[in-house]
N, C-alpha and C. Protein backbone atom coordinates (compact mmCIF):
# COMPACT_ATOMS: atom_id res chain seq x y z
N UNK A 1 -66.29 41.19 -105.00
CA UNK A 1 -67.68 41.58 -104.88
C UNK A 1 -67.85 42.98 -105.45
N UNK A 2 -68.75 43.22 -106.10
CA UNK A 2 -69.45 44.65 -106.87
C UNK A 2 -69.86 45.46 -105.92
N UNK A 3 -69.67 46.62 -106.28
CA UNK A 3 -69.94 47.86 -105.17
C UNK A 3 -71.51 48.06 -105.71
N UNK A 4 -71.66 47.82 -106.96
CA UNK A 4 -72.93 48.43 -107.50
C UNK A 4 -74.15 47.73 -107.08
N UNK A 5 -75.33 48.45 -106.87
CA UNK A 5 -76.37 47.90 -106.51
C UNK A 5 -76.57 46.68 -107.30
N UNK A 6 -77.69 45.76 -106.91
CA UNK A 6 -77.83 44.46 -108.05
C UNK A 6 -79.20 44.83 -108.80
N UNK A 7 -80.06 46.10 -108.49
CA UNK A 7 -81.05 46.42 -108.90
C UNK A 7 -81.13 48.19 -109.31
N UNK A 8 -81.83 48.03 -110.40
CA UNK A 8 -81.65 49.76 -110.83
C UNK A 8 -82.59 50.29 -109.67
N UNK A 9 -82.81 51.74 -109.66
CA UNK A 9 -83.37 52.55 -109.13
C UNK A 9 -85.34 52.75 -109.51
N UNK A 10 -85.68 52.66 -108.86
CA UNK A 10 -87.06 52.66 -110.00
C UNK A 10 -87.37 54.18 -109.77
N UNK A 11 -87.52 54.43 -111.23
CA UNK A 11 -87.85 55.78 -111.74
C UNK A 11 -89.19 56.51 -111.62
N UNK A 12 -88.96 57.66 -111.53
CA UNK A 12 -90.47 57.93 -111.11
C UNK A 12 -91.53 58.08 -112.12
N UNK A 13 -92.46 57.95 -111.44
CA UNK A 13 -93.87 57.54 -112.19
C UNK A 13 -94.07 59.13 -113.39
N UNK A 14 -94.35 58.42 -114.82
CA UNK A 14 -94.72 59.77 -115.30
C UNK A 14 -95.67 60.45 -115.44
N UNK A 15 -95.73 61.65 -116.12
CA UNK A 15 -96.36 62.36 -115.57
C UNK A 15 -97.63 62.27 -116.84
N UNK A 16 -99.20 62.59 -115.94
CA UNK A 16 -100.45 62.64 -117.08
C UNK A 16 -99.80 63.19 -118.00
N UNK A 17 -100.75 62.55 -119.02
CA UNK A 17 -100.93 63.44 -120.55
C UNK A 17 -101.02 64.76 -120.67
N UNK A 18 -101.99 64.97 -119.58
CA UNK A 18 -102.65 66.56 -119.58
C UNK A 18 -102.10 67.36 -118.88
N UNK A 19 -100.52 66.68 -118.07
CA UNK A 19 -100.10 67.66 -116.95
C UNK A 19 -98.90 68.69 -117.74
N UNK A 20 -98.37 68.81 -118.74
CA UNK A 20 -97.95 69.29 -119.87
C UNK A 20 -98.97 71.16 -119.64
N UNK A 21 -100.36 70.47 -120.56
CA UNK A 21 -101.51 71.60 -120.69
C UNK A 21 -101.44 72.49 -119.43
N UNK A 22 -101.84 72.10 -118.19
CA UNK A 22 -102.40 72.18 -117.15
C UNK A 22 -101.52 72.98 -116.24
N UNK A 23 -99.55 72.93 -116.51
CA UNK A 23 -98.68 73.70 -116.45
C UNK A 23 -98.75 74.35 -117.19
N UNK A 24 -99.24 74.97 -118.38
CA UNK A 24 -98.66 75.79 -119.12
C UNK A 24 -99.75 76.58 -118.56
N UNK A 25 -101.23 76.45 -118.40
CA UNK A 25 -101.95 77.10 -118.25
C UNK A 25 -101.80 77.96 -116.91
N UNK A 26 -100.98 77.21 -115.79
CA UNK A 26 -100.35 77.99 -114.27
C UNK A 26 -99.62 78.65 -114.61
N UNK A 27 -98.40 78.63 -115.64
CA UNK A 27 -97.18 79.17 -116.27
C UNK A 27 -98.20 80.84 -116.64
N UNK A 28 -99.24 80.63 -117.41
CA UNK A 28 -99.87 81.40 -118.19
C UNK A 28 -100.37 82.42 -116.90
N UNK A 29 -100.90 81.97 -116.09
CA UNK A 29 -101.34 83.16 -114.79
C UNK A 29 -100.49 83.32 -114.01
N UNK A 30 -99.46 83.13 -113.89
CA UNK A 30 -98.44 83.75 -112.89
C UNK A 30 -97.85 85.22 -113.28
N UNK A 31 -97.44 85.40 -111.99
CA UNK A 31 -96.84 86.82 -112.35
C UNK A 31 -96.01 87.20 -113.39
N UNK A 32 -95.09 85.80 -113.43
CA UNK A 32 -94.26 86.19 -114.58
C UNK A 32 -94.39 85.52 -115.52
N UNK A 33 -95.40 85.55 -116.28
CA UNK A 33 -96.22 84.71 -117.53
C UNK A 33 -95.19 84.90 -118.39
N UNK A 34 -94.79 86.10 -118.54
CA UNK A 34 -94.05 87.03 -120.14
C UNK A 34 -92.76 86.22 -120.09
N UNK A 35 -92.24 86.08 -119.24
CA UNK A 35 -90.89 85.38 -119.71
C UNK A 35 -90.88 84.03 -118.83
N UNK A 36 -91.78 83.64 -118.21
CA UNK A 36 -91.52 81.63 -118.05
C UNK A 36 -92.50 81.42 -119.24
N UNK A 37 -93.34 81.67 -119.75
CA UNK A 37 -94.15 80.82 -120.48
C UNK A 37 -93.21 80.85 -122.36
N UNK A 38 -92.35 81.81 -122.52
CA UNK A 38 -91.73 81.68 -124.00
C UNK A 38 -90.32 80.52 -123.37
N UNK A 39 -90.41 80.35 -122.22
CA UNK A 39 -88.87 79.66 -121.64
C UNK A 39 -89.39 78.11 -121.71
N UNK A 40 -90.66 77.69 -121.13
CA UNK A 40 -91.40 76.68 -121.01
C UNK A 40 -91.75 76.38 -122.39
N UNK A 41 -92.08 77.06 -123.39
CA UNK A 41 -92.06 76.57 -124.60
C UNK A 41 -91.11 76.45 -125.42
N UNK A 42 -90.22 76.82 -125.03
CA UNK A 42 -88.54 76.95 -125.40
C UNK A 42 -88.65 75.77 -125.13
N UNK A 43 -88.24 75.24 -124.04
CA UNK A 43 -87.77 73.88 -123.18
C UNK A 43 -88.81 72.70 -123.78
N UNK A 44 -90.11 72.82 -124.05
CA UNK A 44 -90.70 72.18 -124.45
C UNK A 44 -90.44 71.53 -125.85
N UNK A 45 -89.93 72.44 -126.68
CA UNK A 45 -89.76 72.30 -128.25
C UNK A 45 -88.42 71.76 -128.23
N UNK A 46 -87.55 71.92 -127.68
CA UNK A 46 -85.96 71.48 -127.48
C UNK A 46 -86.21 69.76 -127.29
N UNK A 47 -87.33 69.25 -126.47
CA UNK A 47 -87.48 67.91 -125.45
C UNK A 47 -88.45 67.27 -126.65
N UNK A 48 -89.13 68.34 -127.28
CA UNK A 48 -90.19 67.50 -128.36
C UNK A 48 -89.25 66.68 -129.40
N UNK A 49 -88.52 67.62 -129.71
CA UNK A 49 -87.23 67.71 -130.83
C UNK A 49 -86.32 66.48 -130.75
N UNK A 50 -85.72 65.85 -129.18
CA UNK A 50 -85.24 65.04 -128.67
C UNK A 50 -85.82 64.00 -128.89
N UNK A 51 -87.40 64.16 -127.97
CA UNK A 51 -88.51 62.51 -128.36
C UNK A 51 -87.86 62.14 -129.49
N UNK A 52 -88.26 63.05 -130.48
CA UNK A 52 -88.69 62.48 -132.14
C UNK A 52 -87.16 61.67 -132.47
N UNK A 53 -85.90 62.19 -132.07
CA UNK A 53 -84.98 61.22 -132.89
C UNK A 53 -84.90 60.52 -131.40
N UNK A 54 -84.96 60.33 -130.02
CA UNK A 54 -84.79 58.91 -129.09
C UNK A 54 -85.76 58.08 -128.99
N UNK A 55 -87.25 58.49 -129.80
CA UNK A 55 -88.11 57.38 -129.49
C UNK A 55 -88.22 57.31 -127.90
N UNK A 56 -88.09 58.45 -127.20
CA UNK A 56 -88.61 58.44 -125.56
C UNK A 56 -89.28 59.43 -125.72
N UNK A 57 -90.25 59.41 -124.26
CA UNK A 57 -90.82 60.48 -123.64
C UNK A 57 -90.19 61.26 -122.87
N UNK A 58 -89.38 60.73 -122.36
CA UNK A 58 -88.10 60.67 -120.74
C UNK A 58 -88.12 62.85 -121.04
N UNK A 59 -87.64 63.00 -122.22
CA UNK A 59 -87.23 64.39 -122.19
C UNK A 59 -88.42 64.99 -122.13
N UNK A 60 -89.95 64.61 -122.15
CA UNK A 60 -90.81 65.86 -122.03
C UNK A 60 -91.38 65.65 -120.53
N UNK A 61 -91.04 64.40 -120.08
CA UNK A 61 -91.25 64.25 -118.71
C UNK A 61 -90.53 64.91 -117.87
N UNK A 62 -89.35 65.04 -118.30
CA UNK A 62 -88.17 65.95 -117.53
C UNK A 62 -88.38 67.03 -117.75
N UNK A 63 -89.05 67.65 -118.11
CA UNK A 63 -89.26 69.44 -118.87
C UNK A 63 -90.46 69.39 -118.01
N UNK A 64 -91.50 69.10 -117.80
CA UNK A 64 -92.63 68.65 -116.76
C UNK A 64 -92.28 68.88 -114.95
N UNK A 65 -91.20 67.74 -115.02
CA UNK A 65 -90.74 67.73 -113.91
C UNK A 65 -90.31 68.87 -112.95
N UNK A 66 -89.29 69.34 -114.10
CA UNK A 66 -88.56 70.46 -113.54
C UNK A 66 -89.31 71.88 -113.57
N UNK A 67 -90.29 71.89 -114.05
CA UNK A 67 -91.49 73.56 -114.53
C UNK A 67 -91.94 73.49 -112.84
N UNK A 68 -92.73 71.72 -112.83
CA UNK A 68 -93.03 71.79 -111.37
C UNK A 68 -92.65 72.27 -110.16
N UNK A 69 -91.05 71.68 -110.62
CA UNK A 69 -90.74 72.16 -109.24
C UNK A 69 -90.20 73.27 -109.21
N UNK A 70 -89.51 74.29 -110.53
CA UNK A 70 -89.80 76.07 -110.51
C UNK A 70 -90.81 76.42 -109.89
N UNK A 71 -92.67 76.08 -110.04
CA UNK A 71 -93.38 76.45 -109.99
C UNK A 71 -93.54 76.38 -108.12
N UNK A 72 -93.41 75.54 -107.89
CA UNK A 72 -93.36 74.91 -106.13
C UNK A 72 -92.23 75.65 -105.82
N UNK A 73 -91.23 76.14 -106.57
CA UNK A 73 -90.65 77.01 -105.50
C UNK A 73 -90.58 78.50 -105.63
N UNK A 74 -91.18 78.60 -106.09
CA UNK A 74 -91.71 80.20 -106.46
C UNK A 74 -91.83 81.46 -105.49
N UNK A 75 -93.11 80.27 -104.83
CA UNK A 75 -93.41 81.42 -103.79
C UNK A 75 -92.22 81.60 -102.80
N UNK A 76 -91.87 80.78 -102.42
CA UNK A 76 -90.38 80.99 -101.77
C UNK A 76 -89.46 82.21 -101.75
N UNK A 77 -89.22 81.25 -103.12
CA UNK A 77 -88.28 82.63 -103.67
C UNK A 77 -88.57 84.68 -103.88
N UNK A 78 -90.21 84.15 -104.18
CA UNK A 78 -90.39 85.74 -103.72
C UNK A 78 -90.75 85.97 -102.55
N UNK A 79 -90.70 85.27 -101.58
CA UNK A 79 -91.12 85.94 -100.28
C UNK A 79 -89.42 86.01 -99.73
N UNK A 80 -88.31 85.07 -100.33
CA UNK A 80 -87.12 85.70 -99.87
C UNK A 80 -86.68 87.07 -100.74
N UNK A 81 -87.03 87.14 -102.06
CA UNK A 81 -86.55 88.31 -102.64
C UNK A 81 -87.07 90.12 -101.90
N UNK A 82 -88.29 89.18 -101.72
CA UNK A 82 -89.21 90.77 -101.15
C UNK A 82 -88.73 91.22 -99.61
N UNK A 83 -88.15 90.13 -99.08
CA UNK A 83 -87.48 90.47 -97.77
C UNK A 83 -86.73 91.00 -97.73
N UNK A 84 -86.01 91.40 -98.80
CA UNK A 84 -84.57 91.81 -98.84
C UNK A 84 -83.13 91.43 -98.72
N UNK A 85 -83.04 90.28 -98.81
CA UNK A 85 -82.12 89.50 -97.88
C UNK A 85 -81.16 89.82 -99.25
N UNK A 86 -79.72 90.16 -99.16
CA UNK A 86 -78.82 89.40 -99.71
C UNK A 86 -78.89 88.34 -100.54
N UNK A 87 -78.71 88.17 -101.87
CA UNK A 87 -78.83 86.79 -102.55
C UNK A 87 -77.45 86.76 -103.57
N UNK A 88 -76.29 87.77 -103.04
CA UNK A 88 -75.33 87.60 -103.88
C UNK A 88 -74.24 86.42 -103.31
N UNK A 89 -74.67 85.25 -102.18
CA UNK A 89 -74.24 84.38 -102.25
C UNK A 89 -75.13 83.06 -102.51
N UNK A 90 -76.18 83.23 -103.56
CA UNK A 90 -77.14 82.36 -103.92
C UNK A 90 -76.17 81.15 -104.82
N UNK A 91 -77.12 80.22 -105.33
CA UNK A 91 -77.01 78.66 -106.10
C UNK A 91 -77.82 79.10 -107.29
N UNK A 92 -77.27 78.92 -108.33
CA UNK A 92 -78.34 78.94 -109.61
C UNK A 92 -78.59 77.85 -109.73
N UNK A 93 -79.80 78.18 -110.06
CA UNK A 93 -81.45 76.94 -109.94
C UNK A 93 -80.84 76.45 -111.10
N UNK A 94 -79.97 76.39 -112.07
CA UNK A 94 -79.64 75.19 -112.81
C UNK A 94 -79.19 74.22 -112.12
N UNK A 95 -78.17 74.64 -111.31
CA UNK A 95 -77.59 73.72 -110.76
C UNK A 95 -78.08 72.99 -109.54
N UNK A 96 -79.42 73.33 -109.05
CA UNK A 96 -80.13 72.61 -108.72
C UNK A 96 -80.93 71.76 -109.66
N UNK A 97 -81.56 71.76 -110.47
CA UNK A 97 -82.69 71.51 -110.95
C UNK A 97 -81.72 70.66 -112.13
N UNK A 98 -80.70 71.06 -112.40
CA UNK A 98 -79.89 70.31 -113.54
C UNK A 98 -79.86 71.61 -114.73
N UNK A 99 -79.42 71.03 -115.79
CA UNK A 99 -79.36 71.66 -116.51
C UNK A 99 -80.80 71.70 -117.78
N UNK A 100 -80.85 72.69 -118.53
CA UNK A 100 -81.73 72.88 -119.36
C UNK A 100 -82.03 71.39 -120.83
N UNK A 101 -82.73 71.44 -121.47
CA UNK A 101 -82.51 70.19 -122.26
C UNK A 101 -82.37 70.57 -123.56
């Protein structure tokens, strides 16, 4: 008998057309516009670059995905930075979030 499931995972739903724009434009008013928004278009052009020779979307959905959830954890992170706490035994958010594309 197979250990492996008999059914894939269903993947998550992607993301609007316009949710691309609509991040960049949050990217654009945040505090740190100056260096997420040249990183987000970095990441963006790397995943565009990908589409064009896999014939997927998968990589600009994943560049989407992951801005989001930088963006959702933001405030977090500066309300732990501004506390003061110690962060020289932190996790780099790559290795949460995965790696870059």
């Amino acid at each position: 008998m197979s250990a492996q499931p008999d059914h894939a995972p269903a993947s998550p739903a992607p993301p609007a057309p316009t949710t691309a724009a609509q991040l960049l434009a949050q990217l654009r008013g945040a505090t740190r516009a100056s260096t997420w928004v040249p990183a987000f278009e970095q990441d963006w052009a790397w995943a565009l670059e990908d589409s064009r020779h896999s014939y997927s979307l998968s990589p600009l959905h994943d560049v989407v995905r992951t801005w989001q959830a930088r963006l959702a954890a933001a405030p977090a992170v500066e309300a732990f930075l501004a506390g003061g706490y110690d962060d020289s035994d932190g996790v780099d958010l790559a290795d949460v979030l995965g790696t870059r594309l």
